[in-house]
Protein backbone atom coordinates (compact mmCIF):
# COMPACT_ATOMS: atom_id res chain seq x y z
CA UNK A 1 -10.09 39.35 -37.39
CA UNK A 2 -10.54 35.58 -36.50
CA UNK A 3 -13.34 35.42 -34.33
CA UNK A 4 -12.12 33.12 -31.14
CA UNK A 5 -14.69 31.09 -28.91
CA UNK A 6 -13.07 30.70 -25.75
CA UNK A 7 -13.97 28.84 -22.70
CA UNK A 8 -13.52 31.85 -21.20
CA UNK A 9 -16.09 33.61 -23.73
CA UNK A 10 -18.63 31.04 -23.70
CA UNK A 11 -18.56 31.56 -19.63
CA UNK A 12 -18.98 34.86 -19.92
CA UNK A 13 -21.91 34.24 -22.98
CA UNK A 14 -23.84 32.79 -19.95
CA UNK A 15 -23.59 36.07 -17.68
CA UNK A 16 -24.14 38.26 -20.90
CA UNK A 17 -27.28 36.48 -21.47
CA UNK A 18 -28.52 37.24 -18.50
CA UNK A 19 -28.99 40.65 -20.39
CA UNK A 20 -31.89 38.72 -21.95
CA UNK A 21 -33.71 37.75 -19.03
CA UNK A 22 -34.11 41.43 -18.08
CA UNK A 23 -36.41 42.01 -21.65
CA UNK A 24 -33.15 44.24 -22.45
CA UNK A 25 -33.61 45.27 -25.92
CA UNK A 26 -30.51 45.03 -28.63
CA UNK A 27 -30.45 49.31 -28.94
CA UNK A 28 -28.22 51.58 -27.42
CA UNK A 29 -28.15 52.21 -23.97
CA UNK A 30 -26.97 55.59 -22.15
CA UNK A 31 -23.63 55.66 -21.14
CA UNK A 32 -22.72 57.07 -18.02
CA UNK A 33 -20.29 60.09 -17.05
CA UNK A 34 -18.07 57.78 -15.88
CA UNK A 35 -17.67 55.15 -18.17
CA UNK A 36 -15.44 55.05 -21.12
CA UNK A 37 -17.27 53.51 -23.86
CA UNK A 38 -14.19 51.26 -25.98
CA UNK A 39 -16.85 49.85 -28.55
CA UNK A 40 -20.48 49.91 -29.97
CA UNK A 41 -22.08 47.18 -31.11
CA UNK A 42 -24.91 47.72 -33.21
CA UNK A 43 -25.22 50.76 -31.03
CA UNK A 44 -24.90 48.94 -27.98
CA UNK A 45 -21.98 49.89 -25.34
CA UNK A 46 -19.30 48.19 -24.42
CA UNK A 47 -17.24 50.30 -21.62
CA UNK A 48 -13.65 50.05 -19.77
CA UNK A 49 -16.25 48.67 -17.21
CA UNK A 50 -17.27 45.79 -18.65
CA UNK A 51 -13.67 45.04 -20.14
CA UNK A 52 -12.34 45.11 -16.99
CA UNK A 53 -15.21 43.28 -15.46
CA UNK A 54 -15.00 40.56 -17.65
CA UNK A 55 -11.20 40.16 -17.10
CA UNK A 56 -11.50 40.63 -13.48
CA UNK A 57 -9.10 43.51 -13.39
CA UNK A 58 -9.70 46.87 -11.32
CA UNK A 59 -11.00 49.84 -13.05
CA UNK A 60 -8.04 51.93 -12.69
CA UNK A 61 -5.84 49.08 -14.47
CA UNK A 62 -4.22 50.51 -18.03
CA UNK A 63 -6.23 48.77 -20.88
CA UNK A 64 -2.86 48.74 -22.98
CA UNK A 65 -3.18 44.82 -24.16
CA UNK A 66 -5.96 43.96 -23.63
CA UNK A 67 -7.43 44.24 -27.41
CA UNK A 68 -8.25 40.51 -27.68
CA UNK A 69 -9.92 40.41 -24.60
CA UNK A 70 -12.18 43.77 -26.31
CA UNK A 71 -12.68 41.34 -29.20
CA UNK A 72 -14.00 38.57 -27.25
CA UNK A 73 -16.34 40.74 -25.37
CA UNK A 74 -17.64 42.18 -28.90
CA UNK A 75 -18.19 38.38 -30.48
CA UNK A 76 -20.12 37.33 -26.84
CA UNK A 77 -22.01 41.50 -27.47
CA UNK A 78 -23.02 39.74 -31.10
CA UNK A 79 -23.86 36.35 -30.33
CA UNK A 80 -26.13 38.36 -27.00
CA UNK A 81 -27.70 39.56 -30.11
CA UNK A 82 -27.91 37.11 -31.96
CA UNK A 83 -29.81 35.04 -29.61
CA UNK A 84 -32.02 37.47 -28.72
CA UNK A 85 -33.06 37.84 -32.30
CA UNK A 86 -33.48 34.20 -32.38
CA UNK A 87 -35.72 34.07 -28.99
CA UNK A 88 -33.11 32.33 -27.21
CA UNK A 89 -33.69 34.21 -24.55
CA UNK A 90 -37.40 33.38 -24.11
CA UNK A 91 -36.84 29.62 -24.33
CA UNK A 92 -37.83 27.83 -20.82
CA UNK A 93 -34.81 25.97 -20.35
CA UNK A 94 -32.70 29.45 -21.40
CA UNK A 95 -34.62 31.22 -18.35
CA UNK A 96 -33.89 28.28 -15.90
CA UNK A 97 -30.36 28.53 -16.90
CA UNK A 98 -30.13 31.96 -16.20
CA UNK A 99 -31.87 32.31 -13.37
CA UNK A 100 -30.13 29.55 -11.78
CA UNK A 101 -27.05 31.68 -13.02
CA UNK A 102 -28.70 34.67 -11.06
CA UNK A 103 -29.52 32.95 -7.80
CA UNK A 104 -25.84 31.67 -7.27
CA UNK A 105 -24.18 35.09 -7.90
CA UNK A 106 -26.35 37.21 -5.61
CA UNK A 107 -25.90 34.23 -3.13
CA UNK A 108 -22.44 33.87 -3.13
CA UNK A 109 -22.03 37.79 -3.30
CA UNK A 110 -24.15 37.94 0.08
CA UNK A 111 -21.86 35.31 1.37
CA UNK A 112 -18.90 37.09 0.95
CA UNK A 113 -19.76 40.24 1.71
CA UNK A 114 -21.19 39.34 5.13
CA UNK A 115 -17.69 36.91 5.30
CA UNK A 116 -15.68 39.90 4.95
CA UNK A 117 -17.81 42.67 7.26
CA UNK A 118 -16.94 39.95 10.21
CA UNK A 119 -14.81 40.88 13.02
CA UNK A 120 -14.07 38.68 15.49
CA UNK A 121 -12.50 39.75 19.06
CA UNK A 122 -9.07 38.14 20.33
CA UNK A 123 -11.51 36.86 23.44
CA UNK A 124 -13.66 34.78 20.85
CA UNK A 125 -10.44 33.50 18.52
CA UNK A 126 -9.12 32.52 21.99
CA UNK A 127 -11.95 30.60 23.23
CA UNK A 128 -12.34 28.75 20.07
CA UNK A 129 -8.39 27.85 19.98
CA UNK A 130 -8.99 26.47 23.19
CA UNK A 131 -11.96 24.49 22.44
CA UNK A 132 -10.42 23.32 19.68
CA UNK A 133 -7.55 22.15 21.27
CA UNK A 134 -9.65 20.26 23.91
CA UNK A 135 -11.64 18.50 21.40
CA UNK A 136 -8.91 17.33 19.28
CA UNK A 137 -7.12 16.43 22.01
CA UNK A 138 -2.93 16.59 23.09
CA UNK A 139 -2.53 12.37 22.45
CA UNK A 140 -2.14 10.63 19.64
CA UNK A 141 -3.06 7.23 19.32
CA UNK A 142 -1.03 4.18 17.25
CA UNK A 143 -3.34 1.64 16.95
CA UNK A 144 -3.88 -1.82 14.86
CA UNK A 145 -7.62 -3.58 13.77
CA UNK A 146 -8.94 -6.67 12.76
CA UNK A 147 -11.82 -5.78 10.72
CA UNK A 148 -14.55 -8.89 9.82
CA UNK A 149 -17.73 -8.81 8.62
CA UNK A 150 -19.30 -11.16 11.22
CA UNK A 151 -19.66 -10.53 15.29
CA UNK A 152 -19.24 -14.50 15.46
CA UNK A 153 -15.77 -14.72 13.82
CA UNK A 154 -14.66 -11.32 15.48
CA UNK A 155 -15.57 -13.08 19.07
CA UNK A 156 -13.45 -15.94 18.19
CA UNK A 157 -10.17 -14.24 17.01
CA UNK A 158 -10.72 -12.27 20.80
CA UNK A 159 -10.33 -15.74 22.14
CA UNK A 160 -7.47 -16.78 19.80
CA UNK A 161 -5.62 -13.39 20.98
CA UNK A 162 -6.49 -14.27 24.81
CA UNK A 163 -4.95 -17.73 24.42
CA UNK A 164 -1.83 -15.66 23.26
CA UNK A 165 -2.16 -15.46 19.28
CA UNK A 166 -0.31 -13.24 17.14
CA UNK A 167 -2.54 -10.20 16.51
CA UNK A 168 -0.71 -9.07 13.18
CA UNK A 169 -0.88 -12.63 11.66
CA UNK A 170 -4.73 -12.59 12.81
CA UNK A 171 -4.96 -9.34 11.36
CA UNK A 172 -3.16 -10.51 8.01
CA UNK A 173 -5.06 -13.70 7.86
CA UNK A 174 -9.06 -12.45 8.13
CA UNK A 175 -8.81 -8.92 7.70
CA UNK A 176 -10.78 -7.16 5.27
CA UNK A 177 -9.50 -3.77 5.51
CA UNK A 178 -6.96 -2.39 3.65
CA UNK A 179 -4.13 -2.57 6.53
CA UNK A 180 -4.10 -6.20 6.63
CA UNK A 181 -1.27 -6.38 5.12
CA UNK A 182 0.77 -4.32 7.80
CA UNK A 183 -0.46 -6.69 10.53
CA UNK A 184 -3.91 -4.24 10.88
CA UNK A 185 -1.75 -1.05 11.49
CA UNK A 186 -3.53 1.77 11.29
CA UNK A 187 -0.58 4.32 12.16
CA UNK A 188 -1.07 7.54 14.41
CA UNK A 189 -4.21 9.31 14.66
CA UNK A 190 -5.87 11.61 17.20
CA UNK A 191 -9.51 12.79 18.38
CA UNK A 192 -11.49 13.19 15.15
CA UNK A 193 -10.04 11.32 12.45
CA UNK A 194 -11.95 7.90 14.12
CA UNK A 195 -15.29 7.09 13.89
CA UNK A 196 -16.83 7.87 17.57
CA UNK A 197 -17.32 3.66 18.57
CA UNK A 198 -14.17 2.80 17.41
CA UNK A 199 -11.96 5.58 18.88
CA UNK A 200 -14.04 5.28 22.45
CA UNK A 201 -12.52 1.40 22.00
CA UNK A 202 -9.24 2.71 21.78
CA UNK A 203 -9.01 5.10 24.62
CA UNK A 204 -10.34 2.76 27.33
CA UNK A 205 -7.55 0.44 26.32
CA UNK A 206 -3.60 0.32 28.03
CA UNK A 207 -0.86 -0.38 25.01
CA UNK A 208 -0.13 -3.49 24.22
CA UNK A 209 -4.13 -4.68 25.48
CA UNK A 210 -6.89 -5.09 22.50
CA UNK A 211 -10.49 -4.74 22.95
CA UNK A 212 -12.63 -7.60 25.24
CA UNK A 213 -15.38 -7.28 22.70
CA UNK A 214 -16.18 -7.00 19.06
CA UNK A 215 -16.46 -3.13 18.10
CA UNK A 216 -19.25 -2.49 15.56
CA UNK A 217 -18.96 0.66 13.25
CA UNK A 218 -20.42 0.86 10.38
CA UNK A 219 -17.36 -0.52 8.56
CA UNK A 220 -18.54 -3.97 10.06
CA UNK A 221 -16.71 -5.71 13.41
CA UNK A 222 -13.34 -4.36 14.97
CA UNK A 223 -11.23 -6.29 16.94
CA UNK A 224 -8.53 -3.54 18.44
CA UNK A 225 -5.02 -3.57 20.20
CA UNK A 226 -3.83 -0.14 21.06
CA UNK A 227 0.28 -0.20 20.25
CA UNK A 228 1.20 2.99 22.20
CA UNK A 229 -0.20 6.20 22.92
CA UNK A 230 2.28 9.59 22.72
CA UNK A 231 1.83 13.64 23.74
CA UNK A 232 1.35 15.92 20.91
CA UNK A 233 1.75 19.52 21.28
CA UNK A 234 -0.99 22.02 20.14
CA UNK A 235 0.32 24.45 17.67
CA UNK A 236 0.64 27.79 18.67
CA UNK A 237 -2.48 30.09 18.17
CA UNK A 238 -0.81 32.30 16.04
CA UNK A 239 -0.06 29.71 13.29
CA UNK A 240 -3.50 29.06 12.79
CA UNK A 241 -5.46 31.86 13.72
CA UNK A 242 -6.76 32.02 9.96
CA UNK A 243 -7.89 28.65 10.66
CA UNK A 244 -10.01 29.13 14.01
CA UNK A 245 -11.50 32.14 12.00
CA UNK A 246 -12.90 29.98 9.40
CA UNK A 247 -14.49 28.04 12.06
CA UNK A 248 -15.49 31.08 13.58
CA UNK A 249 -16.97 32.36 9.87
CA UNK A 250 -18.36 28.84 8.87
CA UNK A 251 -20.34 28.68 12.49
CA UNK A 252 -21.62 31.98 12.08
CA UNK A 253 -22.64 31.47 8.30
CA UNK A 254 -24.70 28.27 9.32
CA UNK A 255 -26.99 30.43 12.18
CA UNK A 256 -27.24 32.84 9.61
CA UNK A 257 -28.78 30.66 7.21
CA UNK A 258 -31.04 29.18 10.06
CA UNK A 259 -32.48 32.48 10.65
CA UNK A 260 -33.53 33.21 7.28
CA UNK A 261 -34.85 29.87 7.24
CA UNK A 262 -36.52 30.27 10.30
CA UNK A 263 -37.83 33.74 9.21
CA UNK A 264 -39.16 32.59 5.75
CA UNK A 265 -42.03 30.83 4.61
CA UNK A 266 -40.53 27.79 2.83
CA UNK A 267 -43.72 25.17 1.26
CA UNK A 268 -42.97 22.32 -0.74
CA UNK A 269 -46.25 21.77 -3.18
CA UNK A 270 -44.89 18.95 -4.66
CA UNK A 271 -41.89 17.20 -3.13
CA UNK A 272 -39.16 16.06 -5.46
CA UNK A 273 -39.79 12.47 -6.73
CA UNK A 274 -43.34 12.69 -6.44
């Protein structure tokens, strides 16, 4: 048999050496009633469990074909040993490794389970549809920028465009974004896909007007003509009712997370980069 280091088997050598962690000891263990034992390895078990475990199969599945998967988990069930013979498993930066290995399991594993006991009424999906809809907004915005790097030069191509220059040649001559060479057109957008300063400067303008003053953002100095403004229609709730319940989910995750924080007793002896 050509023994075959997988990706796959050195990912699962990682949760198999978490075995080490726990002090267990390379002996046989007891097998339960309900576990089929398909191997020992030096005396140690390996059941239909683990196999199907390790493949991320159901219990119940038929084990038919799956003899090279047995193998690998007998090679990772050797090199466990191995490295527990060796001490591996008492090295510091083995321990870190694991437990880090631990602590992201039995945290994700709490996140899902508590994702998956959720229920949320039609009365909350509702009222999150709807204030999701009103935040986004039902208009969509066509827009085009001058973006500079100094107030001083955006003030002056204001007054070039209010003595009746072109804004797309402005826009193509001093431009630094990346639309300059469409003439500063930034396409359609809505609520939320603008940084805050620079879509409030859009919505207190008419189409075919651009902005009085420079608009700073963190991007540097806007100058901005709104091109035209046009309805959008909110997409029924049923098409993305998955998607208001992640919102839902996410929000409820996040004061979840604030009350264990809030409950725990969290000190920082040394604070990293000290």
């Amino acid at each position: 048999m050509n023994i075959r280091i997988t990706s796959a088997l050195l990912a699962g050598l990682v949760v198999l050496l978490a075995a080490c962690d726990r002090g267990d000891p390379v002996v046989a263990t007891p097998v339960t009633d309900d576990a089929e034992t398909l191997a020992l390895v030096n005396g140690v078990p390996i059941t239909r469990t683990d196999l199907f475990t390790y493949v991320g199969l159901e219990g119940t599945v038929d084990i038919a074909g799956t003899e090279d998967l047995l193998d690998e988990l007998i090679n990772l069930e050797l090199l466990r040993q191995q490295a527990v013979a060796a001490g591996i498993d008492q090295e510091e930066e083995t321990r870190i490794i694991l437990r880090n290995v631990e602590t992201n399991l039995l945290a994700s594993q709490v996140i899902e389970r508590r994702t998956q006991a959720m229920r949320f009424s039609d009365a909350e999906i509702q009222a999150e549809y709807d204030a999701q809809i009103a935040a986004h907004g039902t208009t969509e915005y066509r827009a085009r920028h001058i973006l500079v790097r100094e107030p001083e030069l955006a003030a002056d191509l204001i007054a070039q465009l209010d003595a009746g220059a072109d804004f797309a040649e402005l826009a193509q001559a001093h431009s630094i974004d990346g639309s300059a060479p469409e003439g500063g057109d930034l396409g359609w957008f809505a609520a939320g896909q603008m940084v805050p300063a620079f879509f409030e400067a859009v919505t207190a303008l008419e189409p075919g007007e651009h902005s009085p003053e420079p608009v700073a953002t963190q991007f540097g100095w806007h100058v901005i003509q709104l091109s035209d403004t046009r309805a959008i229609e909110a997409p029924p709730l049923a098409d993305v009712r998955p998607l208001v319940e992640e919102i839902l989910q996410a929000r409820a995750l996040r004061a979840y997370m604030e009350q264990l924080r809030a409950d725990a007793r969290i000190e920082f002896p040394v604070r990293p980069g000290e």
